[in-house]
N, C-alpha and C. Protein backbone atom coordinates (compact mmCIF):
# COMPACT_ATOMS: atom_id res chain seq x y z
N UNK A 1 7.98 7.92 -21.82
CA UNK A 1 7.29 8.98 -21.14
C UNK A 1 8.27 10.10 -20.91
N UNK A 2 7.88 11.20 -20.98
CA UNK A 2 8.54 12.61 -20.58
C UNK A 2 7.88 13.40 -19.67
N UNK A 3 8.71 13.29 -18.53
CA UNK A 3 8.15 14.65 -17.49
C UNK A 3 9.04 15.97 -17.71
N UNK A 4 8.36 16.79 -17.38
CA UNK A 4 8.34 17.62 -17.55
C UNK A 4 7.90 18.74 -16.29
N UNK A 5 8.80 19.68 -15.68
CA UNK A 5 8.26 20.06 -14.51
C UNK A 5 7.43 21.10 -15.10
N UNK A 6 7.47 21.98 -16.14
CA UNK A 6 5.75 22.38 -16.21
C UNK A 6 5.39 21.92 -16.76
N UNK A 7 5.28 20.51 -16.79
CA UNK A 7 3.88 19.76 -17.06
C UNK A 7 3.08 19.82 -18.30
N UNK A 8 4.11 20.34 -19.25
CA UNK A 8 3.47 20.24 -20.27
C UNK A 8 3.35 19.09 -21.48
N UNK A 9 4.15 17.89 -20.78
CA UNK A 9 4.09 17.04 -21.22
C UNK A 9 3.60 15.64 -20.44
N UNK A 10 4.04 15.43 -19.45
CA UNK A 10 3.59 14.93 -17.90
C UNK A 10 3.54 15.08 -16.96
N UNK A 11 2.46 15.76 -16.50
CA UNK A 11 2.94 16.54 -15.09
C UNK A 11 3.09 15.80 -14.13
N UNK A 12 3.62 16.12 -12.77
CA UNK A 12 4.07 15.45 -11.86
C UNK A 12 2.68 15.18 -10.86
N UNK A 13 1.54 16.00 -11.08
CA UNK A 13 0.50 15.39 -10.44
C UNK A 13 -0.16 14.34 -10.96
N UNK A 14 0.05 14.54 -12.07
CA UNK A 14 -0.66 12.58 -12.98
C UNK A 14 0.35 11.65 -12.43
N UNK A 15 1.85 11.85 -12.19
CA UNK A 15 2.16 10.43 -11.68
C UNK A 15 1.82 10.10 -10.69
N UNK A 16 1.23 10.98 -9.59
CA UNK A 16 0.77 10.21 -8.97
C UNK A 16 -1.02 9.70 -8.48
N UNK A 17 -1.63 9.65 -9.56
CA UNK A 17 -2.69 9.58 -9.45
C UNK A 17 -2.34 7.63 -10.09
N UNK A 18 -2.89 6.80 -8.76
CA UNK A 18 -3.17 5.46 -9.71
C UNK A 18 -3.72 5.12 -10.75
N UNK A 19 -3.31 4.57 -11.97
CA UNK A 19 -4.31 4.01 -12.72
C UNK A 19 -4.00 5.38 -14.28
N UNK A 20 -3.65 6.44 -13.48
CA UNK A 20 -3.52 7.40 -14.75
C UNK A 20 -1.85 7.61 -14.76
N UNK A 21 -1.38 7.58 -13.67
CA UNK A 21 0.50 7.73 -13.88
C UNK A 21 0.83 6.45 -13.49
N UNK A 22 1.91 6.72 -13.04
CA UNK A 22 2.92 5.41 -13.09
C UNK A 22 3.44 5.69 -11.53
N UNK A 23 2.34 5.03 -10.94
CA UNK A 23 2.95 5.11 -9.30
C UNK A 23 3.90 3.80 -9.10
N UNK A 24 4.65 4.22 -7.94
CA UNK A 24 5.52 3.19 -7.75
C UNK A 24 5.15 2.97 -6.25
N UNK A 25 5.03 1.93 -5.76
CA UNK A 25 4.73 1.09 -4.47
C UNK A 25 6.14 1.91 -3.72
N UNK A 26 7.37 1.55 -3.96
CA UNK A 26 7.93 1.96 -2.91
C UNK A 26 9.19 3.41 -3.71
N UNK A 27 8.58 4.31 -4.38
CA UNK A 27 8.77 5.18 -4.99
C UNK A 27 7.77 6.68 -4.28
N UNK A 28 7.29 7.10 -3.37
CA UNK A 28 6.27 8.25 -2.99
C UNK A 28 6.45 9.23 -3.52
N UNK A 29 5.27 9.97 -4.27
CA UNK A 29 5.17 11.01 -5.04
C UNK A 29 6.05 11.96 -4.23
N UNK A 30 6.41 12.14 -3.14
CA UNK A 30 7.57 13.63 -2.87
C UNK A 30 8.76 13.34 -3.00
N UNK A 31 9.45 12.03 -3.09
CA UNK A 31 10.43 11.75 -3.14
C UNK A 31 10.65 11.47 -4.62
N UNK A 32 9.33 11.26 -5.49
CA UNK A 32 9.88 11.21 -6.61
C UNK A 32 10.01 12.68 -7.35
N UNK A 33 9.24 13.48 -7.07
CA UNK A 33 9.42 14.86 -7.42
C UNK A 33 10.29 15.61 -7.36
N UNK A 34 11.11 15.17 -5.51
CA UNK A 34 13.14 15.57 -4.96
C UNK A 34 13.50 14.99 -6.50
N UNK A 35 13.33 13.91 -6.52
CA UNK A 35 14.17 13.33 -7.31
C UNK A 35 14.39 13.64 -9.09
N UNK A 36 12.95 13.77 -9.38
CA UNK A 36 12.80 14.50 -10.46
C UNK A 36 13.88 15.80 -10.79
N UNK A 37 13.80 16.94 -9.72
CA UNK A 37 13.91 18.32 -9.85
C UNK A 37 14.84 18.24 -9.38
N UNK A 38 16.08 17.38 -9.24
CA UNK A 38 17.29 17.91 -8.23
C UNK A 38 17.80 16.58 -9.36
N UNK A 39 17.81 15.88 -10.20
CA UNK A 39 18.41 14.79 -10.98
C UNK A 39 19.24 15.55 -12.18
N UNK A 40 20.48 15.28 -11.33
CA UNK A 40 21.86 16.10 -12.47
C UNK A 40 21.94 14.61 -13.49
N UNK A 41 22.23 13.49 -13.04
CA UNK A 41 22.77 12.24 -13.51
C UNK A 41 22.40 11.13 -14.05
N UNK A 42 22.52 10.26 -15.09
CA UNK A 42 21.56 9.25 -15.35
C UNK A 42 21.54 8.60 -13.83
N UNK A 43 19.99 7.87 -14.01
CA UNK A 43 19.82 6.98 -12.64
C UNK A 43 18.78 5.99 -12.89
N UNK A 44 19.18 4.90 -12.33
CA UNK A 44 18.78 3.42 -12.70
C UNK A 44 18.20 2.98 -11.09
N UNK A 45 16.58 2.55 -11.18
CA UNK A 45 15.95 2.20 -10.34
C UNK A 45 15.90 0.57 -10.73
N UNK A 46 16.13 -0.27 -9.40
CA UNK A 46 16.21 -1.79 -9.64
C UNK A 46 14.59 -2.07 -9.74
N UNK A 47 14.34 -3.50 -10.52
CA UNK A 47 13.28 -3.53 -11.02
C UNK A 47 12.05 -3.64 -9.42
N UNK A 48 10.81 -3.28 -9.64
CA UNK A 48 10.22 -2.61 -7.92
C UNK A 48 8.63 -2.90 -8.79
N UNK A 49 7.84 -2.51 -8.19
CA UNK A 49 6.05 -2.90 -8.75
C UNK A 49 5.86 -1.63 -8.77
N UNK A 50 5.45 -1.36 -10.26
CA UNK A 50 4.65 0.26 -10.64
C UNK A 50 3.17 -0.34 -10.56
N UNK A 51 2.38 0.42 -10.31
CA UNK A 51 1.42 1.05 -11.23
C UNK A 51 1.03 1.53 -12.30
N UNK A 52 0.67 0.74 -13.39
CA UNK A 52 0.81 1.52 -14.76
C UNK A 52 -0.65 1.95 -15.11
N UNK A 53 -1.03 2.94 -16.31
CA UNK A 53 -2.32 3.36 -16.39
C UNK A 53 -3.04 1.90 -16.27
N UNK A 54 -4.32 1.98 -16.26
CA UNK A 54 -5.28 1.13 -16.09
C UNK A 54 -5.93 0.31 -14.93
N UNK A 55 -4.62 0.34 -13.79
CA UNK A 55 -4.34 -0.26 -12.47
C UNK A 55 -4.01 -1.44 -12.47
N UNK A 56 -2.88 -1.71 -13.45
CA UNK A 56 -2.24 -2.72 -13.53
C UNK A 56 -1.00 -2.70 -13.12
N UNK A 57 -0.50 -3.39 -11.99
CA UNK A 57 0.63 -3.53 -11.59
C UNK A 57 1.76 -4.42 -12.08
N UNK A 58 2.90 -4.15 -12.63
CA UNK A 58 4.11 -4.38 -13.53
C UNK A 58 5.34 -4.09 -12.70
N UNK A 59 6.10 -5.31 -12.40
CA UNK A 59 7.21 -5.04 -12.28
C UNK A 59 8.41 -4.59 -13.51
N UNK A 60 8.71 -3.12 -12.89
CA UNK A 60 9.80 -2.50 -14.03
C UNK A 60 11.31 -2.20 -13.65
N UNK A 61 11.87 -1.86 -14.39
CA UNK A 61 13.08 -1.39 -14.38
C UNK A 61 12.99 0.12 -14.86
N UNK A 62 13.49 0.83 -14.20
CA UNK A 62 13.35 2.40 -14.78
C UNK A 62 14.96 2.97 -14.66
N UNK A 63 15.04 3.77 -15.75
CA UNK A 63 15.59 4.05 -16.12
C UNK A 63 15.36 6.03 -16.25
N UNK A 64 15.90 6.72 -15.52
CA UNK A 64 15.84 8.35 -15.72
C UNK A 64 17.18 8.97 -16.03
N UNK A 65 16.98 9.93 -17.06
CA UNK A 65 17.97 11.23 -17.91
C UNK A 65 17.33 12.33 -17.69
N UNK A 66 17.80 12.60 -17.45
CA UNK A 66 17.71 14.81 -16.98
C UNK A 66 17.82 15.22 -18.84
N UNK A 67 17.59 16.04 -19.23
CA UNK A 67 17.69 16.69 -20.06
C UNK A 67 17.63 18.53 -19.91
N UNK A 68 18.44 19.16 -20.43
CA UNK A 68 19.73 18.27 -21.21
C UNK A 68 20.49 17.14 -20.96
N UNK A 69 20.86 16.51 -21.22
CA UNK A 69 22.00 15.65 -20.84
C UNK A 69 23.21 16.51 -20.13
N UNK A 70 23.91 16.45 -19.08
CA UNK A 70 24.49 17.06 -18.38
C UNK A 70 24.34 18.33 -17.43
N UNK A 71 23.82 18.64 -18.21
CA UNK A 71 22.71 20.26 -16.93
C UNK A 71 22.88 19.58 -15.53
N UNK A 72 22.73 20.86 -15.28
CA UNK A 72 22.35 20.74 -13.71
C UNK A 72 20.61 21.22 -13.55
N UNK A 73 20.06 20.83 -12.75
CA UNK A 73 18.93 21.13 -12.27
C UNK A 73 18.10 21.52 -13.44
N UNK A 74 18.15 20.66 -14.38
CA UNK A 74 17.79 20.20 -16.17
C UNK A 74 15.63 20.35 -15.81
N UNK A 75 15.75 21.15 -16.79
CA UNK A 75 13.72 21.50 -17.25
C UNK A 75 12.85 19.87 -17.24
N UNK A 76 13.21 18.94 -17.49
CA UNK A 76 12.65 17.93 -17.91
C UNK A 76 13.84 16.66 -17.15
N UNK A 77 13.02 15.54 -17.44
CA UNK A 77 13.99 14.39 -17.66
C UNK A 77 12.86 12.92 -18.27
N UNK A 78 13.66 12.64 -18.87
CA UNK A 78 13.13 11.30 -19.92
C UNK A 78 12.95 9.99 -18.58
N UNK A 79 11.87 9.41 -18.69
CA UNK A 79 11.74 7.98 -17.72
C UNK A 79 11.55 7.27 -18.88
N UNK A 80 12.11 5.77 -18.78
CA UNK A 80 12.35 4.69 -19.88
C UNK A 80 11.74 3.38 -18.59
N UNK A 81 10.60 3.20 -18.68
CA UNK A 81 10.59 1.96 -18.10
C UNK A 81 10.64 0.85 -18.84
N UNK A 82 10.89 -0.11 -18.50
CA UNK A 82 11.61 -1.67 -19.34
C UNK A 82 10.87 -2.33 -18.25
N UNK A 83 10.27 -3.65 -18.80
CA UNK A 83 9.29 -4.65 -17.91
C UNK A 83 10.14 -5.42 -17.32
N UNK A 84 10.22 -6.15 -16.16
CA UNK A 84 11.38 -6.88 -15.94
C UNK A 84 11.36 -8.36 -16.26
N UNK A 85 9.90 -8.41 -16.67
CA UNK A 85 10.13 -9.61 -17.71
C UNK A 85 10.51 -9.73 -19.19
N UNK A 86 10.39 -8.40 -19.59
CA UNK A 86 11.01 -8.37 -20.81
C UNK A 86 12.66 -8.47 -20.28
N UNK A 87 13.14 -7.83 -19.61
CA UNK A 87 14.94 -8.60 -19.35
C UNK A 87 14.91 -9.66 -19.47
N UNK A 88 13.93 -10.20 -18.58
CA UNK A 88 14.41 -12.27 -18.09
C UNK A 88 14.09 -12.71 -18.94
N UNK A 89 13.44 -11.93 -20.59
CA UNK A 89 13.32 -13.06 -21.86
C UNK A 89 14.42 -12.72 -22.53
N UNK A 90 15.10 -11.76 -22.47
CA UNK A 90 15.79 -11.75 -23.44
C UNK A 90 17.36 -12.07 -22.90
N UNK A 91 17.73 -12.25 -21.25
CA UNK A 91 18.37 -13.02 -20.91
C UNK A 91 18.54 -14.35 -21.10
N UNK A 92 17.06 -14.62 -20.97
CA UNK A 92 16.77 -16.35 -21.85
C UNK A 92 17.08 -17.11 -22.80
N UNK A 93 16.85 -15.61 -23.80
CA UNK A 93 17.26 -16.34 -25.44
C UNK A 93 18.60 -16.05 -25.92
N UNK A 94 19.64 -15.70 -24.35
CA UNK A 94 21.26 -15.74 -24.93
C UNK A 94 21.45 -17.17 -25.29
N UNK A 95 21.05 -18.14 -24.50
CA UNK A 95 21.04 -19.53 -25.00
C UNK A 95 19.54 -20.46 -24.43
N UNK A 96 19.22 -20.83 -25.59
CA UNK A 96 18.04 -22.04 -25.45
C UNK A 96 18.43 -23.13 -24.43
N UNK A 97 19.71 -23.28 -24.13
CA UNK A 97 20.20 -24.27 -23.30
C UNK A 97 20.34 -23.83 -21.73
N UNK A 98 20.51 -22.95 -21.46
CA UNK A 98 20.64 -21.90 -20.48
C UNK A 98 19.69 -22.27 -18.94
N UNK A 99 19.85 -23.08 -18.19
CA UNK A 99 18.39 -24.04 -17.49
C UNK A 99 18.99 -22.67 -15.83
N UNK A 100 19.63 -21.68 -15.74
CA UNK A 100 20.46 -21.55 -14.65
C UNK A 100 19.13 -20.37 -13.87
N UNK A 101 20.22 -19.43 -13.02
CA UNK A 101 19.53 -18.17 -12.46
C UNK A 101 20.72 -17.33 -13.01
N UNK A 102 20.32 -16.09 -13.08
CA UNK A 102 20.78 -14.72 -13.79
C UNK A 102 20.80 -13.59 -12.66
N UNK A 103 21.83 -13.04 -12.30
CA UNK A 103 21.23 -11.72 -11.83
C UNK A 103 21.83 -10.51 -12.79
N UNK A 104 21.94 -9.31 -12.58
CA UNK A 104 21.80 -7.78 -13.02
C UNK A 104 22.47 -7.26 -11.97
N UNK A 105 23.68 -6.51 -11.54
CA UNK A 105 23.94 -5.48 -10.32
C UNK A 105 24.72 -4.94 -11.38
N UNK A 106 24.21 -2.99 -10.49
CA UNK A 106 25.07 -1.76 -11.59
C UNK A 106 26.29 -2.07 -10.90
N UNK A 107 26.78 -0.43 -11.25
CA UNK A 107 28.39 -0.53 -10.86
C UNK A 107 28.76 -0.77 -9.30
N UNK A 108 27.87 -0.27 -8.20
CA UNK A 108 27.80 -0.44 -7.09
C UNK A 108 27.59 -1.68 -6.55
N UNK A 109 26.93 -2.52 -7.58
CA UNK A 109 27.13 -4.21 -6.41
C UNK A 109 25.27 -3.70 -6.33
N UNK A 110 24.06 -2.97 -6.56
CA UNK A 110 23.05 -3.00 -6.52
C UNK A 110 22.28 -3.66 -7.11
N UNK A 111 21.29 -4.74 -6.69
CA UNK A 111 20.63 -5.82 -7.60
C UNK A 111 19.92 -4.71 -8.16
N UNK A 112 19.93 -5.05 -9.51
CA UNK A 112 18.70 -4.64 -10.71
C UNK A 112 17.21 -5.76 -10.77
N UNK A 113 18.28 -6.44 -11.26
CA UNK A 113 16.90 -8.17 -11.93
C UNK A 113 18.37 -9.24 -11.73
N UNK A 114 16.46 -9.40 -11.01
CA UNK A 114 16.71 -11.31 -10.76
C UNK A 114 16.29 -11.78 -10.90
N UNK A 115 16.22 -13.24 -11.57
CA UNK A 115 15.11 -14.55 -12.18
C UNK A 115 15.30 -15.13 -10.84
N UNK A 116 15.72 -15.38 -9.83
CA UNK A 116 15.05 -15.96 -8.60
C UNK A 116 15.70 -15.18 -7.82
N UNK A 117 14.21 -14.07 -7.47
CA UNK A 117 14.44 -12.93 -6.54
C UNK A 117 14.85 -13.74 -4.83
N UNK A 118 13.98 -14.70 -4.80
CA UNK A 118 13.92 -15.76 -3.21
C UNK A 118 15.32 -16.34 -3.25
N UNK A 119 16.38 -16.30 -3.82
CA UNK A 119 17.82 -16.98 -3.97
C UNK A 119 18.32 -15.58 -3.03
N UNK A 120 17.86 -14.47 -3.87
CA UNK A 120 18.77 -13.12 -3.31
C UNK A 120 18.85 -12.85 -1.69
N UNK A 121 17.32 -13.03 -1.31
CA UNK A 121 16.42 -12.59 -0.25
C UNK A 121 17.32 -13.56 0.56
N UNK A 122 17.10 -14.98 0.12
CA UNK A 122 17.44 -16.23 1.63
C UNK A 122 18.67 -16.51 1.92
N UNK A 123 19.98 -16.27 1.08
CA UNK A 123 21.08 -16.23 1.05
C UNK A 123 22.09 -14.90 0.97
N UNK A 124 22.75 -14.96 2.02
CA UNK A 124 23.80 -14.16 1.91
C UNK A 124 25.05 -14.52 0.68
N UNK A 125 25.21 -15.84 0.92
CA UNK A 125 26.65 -16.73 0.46
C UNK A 125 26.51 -16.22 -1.39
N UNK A 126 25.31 -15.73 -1.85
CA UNK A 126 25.38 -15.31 -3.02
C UNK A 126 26.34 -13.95 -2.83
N UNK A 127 25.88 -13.28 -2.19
CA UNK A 127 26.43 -11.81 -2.09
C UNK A 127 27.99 -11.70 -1.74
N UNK A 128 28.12 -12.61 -0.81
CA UNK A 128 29.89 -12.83 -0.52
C UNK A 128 30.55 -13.38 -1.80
N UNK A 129 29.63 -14.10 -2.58
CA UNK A 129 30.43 -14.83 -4.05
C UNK A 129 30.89 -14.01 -4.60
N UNK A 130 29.52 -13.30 -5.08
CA UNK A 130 29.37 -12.09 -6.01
C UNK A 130 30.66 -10.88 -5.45
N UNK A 131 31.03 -10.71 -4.19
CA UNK A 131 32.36 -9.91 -3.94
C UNK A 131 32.91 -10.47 -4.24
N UNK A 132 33.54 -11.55 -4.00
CA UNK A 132 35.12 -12.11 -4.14
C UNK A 132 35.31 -12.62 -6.20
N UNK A 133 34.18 -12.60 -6.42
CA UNK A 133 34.52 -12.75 -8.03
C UNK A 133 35.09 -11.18 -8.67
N UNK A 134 34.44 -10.48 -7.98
CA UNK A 134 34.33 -9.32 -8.12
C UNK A 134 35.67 -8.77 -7.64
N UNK A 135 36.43 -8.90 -6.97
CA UNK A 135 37.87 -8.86 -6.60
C UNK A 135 38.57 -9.21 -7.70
N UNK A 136 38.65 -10.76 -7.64
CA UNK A 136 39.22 -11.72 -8.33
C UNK A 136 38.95 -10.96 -9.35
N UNK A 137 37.90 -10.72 -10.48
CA UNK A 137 38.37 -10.66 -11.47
C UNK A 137 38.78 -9.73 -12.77
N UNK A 138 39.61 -10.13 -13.55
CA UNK A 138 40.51 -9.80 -14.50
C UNK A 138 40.15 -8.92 -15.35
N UNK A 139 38.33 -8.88 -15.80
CA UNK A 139 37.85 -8.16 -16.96
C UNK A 139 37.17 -8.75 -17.80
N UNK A 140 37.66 -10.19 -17.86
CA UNK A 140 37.05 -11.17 -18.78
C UNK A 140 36.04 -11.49 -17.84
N UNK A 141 35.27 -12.53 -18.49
CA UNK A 141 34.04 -13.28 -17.81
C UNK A 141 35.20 -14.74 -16.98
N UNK A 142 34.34 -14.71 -15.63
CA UNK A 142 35.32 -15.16 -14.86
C UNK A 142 34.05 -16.37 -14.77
N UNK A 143 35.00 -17.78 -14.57
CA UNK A 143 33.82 -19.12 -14.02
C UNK A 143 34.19 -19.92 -12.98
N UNK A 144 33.73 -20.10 -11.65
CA UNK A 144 33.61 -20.87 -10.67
C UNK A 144 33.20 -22.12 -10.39
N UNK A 145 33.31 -23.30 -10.33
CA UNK A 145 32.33 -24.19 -9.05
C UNK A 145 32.32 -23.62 -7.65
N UNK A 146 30.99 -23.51 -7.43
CA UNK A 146 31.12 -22.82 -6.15
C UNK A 146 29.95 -23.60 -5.71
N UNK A 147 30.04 -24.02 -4.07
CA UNK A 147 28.84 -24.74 -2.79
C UNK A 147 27.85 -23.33 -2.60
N UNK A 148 26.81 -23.65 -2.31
CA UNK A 148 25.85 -23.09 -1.84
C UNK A 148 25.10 -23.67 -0.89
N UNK A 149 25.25 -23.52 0.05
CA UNK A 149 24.13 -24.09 1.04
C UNK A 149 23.62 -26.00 0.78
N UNK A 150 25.33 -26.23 0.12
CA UNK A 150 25.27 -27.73 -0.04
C UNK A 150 25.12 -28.39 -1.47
N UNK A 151 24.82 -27.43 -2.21
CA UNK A 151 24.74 -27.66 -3.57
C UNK A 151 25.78 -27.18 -4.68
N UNK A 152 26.21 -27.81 -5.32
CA UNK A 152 27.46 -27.24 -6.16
C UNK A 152 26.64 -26.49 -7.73
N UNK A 153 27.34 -25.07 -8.19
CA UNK A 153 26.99 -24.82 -9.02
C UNK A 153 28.25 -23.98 -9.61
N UNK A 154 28.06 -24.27 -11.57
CA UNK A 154 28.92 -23.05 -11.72
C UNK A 154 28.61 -21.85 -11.98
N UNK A 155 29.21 -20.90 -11.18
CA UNK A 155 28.69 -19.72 -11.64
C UNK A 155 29.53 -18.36 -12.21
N UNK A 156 28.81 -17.73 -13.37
CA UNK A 156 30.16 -17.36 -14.05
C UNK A 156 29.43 -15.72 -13.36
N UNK A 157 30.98 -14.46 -14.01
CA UNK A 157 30.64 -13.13 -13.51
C UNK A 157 31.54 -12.82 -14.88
N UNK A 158 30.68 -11.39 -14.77
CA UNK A 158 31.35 -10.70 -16.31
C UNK A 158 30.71 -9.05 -15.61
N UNK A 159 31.56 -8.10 -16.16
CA UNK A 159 31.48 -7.05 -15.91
C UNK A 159 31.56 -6.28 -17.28
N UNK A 160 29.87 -5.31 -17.94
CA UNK A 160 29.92 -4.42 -18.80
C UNK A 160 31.31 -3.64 -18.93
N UNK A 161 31.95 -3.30 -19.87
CA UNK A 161 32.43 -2.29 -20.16
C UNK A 161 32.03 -0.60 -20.57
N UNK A 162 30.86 -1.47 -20.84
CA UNK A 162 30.15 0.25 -21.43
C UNK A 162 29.40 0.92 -20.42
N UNK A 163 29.17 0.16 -19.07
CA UNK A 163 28.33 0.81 -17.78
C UNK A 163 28.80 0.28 -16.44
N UNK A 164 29.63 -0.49 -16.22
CA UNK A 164 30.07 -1.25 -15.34
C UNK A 164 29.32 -1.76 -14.56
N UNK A 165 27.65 -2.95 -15.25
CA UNK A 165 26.69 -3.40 -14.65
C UNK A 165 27.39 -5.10 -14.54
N UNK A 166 27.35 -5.46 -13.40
CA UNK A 166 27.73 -6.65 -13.12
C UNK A 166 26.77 -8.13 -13.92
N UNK A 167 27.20 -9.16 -14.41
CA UNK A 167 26.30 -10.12 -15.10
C UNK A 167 26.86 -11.54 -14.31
N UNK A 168 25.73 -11.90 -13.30
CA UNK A 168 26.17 -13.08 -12.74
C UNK A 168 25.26 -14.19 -13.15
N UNK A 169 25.42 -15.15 -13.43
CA UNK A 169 24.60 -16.40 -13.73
C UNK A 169 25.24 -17.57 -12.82
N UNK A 170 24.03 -18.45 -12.70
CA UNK A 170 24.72 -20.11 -11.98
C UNK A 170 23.55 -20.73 -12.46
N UNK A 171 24.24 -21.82 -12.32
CA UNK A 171 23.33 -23.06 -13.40
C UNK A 171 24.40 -24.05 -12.09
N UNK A 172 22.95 -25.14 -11.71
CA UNK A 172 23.99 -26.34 -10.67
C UNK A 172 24.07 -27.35 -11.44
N UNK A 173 25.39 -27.76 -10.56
CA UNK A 173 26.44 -28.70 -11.53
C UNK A 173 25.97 -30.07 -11.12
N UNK A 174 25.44 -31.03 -12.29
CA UNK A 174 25.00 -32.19 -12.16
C UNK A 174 25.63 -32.97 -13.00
N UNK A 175 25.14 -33.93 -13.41
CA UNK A 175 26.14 -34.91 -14.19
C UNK A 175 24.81 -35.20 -15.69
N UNK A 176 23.55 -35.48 -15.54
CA UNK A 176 22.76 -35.00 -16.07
C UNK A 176 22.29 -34.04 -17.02
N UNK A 177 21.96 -32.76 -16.62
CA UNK A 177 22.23 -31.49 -17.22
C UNK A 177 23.24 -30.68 -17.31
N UNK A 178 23.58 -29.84 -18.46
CA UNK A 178 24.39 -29.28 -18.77
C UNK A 178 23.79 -27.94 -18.92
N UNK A 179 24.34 -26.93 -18.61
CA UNK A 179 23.94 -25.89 -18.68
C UNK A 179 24.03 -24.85 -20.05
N UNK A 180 25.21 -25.36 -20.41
CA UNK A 180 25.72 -24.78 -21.35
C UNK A 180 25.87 -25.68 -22.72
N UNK A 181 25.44 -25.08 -23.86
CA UNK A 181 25.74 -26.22 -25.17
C UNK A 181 26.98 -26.83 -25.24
N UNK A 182 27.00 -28.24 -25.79
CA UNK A 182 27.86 -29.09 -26.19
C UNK A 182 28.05 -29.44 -27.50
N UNK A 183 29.05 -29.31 -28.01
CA UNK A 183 29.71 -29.16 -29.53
C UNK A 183 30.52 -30.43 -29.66
C-alpha cells in the first residue's frame, strides 16, 4: 500500500474508515496521520490487530518508509504490512525440528513477534535474560541453560547485523526431546 498525503493514491481518510483501510486497534487515525506527515525515518510497528478491508482482523507487523528515502517531511511513505503469522511460519521452517518459542526485538530491546505472546506478558525473568545475553554477547549467536520459573531451557540470542533486530529462541531442556537436529 502507498499513502500518500494528497491522496492520490491512499488517502488518509480511507485508513480510517473500517473494513475499507487498514485501521489499527491501538494505532488512532490522528496519531497515525502525526505520524504519517512528520516520518523522516524507517519505522517498524511490533506486530498489534489491524483491520484489514473486509472487517477482518489480522495481526501484522508494519513496516513504514517516507519517500524519498531520506527527506525530511517526505510527500508520501510506503506501509509494508507482513502477517505475523506469516513470520512464525517461516521462523518454523528454519528447522522442522525446532519444538521451542522464538521472539523478534529491534535494536532497542522492543518486542516485534512472539510465538508465545503469554511467556512475554507473565514473566519478567525473560526480559532480564534477554539483557544480560545482550551484554554478554560477542556478536556471534550466544547459547545458555537458563531456569525459568523452575524449568530449565536452552536459550540461544543472536543479533542481525544488517538491522540490529535481536533473535531469541528457547526450547526446554529435557532428556526426551531435543530441540535441535542430531547428526
Amino acid at each position: 500500500m502507498l499513502f500518500s498525503k494528497t491522496g492520490s493514491v491512499y488517502g488518509m481518510e480511507d485508513m480510517a474508515i473500517p473494513g475499507i483501510g487498514f485501521t489499527y486497534e491501538n494505532w488512532q487515525p490522528a496519531y497515525m496521520k502525526e505520524t504519517l506527515h512528520t516520518l523522516d525515518a524507517p519505522l517498524v510497528r511490533p506486530v498489534e490487530e489491524v483491520i484489514i478491508p473486509g472487517n477482518n482482523r489480522v495481526r501484522m507487523l508494519t513496516f513504514l518508509q517516507p519517500l524519498p528515502v531520506g527527506g525530511s517531511h517526505s510527500p508520501g511513505v510506503v506501509i509494508i504490512l507482513v502477517k505475523g503469522d506469516t513470520i512464525l511460519h517461516m521462523m518454523g521452517s528454519v528447522s522442522v525440528h525446532y519444538l521451542g518459542d522464538f521472539f523478534i526485538l529491534d535494536e532497542q530491546g522492543q518486542l516485534l513477534v512472539a510465538s508465545n505472546g503469554s511467556l512475554v506478558r507473565s514473566s519478567d525473568d525473560l526480559a532480564s535474560l534477554v539483557d544480560r545475553m545482550e551484554r554478554e554477547n560477542s556478536g556471534d549467536l550466544t547459547s545458555v541453560i537458563h531456569q525459568i520459573k523452575g524449568t530449565t531451557y536452552i536459550v540461544s540470542y543472536a543479533v542481525s547485523d544488517k538491522n540490529g533486530w535481536q533473535y531469541v529462541s528457547r526450547c526446554r531442556w529435557c532428556c526426551e526431546i531435543s530441540c535441535y537436529p542430531t547428526r
